[in-house]
C-alpha atoms as a PDB file:
ATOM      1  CA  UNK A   1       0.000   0.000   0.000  1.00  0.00           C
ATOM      2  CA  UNK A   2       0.973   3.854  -0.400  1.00  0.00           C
ATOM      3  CA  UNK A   3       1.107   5.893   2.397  1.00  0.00           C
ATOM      4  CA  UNK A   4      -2.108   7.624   0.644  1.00  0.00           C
ATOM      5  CA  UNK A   5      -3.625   4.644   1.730  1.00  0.00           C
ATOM      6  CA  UNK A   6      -5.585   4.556  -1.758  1.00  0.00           C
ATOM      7  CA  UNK A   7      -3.938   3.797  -3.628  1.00  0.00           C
ATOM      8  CA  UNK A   8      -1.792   0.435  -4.276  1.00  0.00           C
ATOM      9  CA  UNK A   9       1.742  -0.637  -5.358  1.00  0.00           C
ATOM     10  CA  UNK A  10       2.738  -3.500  -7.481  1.00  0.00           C
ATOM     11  CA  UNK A  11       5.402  -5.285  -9.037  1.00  0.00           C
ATOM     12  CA  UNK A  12       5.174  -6.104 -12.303  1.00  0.00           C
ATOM     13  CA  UNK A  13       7.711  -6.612 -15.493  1.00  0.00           C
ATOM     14  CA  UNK A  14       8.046  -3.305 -17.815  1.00  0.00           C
ATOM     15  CA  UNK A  15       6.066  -4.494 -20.673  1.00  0.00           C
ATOM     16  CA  UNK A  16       3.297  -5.277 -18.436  1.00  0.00           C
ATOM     17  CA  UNK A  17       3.281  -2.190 -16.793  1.00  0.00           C
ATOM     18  CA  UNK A  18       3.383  -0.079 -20.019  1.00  0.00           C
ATOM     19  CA  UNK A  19       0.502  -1.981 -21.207  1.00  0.00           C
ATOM     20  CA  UNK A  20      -1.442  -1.400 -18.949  1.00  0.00           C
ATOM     21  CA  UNK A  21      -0.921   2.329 -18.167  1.00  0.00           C
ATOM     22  CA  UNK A  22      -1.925   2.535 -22.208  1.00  0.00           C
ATOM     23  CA  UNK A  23      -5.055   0.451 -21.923  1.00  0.00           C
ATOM     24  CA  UNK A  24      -6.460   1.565 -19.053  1.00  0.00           C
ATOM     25  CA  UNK A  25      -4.507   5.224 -17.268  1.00  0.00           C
ATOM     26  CA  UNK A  26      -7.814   5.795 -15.047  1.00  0.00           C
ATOM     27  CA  UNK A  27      -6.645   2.658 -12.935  1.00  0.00           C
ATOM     28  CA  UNK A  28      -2.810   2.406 -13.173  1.00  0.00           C
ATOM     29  CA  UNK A  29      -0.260   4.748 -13.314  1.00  0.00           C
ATOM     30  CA  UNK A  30       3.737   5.707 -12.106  1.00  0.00           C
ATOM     31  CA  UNK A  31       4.888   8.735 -10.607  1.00  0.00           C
ATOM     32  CA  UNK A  32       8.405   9.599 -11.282  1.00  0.00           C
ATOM     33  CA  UNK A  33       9.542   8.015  -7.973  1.00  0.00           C
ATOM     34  CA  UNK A  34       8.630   4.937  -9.515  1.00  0.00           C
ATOM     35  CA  UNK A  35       9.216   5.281 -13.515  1.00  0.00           C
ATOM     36  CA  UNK A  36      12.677   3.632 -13.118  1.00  0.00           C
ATOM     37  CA  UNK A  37      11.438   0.247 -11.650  1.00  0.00           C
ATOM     38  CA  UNK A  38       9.672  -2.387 -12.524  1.00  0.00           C
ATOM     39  CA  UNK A  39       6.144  -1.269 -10.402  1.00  0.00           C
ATOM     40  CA  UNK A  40       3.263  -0.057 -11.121  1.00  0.00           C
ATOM     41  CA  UNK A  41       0.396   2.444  -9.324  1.00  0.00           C
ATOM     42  CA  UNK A  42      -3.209   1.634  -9.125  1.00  0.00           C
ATOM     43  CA  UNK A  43      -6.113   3.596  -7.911  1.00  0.00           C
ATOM     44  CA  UNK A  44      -7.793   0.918  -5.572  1.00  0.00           C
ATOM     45  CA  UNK A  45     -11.533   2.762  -6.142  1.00  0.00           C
ATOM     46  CA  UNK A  46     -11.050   2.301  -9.752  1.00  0.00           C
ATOM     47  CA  UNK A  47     -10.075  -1.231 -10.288  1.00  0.00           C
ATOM     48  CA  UNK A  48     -12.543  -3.467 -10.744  1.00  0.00           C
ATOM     49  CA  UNK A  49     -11.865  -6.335  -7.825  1.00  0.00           C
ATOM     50  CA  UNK A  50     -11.822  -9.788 -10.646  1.00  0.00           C
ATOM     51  CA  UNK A  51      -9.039  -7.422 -12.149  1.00  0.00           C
ATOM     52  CA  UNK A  52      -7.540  -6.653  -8.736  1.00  0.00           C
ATOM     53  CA  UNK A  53      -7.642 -10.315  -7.644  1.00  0.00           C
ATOM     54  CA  UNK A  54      -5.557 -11.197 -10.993  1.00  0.00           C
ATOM     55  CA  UNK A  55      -2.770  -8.634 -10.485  1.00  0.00           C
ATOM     56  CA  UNK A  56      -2.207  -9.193  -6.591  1.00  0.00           C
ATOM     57  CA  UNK A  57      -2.301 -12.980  -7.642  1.00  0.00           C
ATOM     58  CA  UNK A  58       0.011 -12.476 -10.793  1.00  0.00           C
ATOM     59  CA  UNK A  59       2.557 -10.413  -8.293  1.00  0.00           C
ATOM     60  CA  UNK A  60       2.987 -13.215  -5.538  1.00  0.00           C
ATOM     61  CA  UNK A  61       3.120 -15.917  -8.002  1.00  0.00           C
ATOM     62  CA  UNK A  62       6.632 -13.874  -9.483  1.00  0.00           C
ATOM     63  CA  UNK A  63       8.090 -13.433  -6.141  1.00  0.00           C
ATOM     64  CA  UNK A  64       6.791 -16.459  -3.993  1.00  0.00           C
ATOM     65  CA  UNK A  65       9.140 -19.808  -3.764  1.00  0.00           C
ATOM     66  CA  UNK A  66       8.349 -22.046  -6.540  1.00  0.00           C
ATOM     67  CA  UNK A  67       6.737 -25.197  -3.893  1.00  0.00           C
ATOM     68  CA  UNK A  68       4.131 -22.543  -2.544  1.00  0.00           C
ATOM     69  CA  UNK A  69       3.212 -21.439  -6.305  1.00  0.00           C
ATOM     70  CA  UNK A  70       2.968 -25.495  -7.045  1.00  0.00           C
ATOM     71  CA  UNK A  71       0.622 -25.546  -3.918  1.00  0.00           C
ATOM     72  CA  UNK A  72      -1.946 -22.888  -4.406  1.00  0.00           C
ATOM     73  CA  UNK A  73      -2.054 -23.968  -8.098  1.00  0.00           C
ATOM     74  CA  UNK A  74      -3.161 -27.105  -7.133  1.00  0.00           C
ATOM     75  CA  UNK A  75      -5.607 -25.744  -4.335  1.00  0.00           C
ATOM     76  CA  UNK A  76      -3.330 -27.275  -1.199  1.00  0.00           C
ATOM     77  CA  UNK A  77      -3.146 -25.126   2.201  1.00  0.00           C
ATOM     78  CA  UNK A  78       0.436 -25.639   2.144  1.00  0.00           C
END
């Protein structure tokens, strides 16, 4: 989360990112703070929470240890 607290942070590759800030620049966008990394702004009253759901899910699954990505694709609680 931003310090705003409304607005949310995430990780995402470049090509991603740019994508999205063409397709849809109500929702996501980067301040200069964060134009030279690989993250991406989104306004949290904007998204639409299926979308939201996909991009928090998309941004563990990059970062998370392979086993626990395994797990929750295969619905265990480990």
């Amino acid at each position: 989360m931003h310090e705003d607290g409304v607005t949310l942070i995430l990780k995402m590759d470049y090509e991603t990112r740019d994508f999205l800030l063409q397709v849809n620049p109500g929702v996501y966008y980067v301040t200069d703070h964060y134009r030279s990394y690989p993250y991406v702004l989104l306004h949290l009253s904007e998204i639409d929470p299926k979308e939201l759901q996909k991009r928090l899910e998309h941004a563990w699954k990059s970062c998370a240890p392979k086993r626990l990505v395994e797990a929750y694709d295969q619905g265990s609680d480990t």
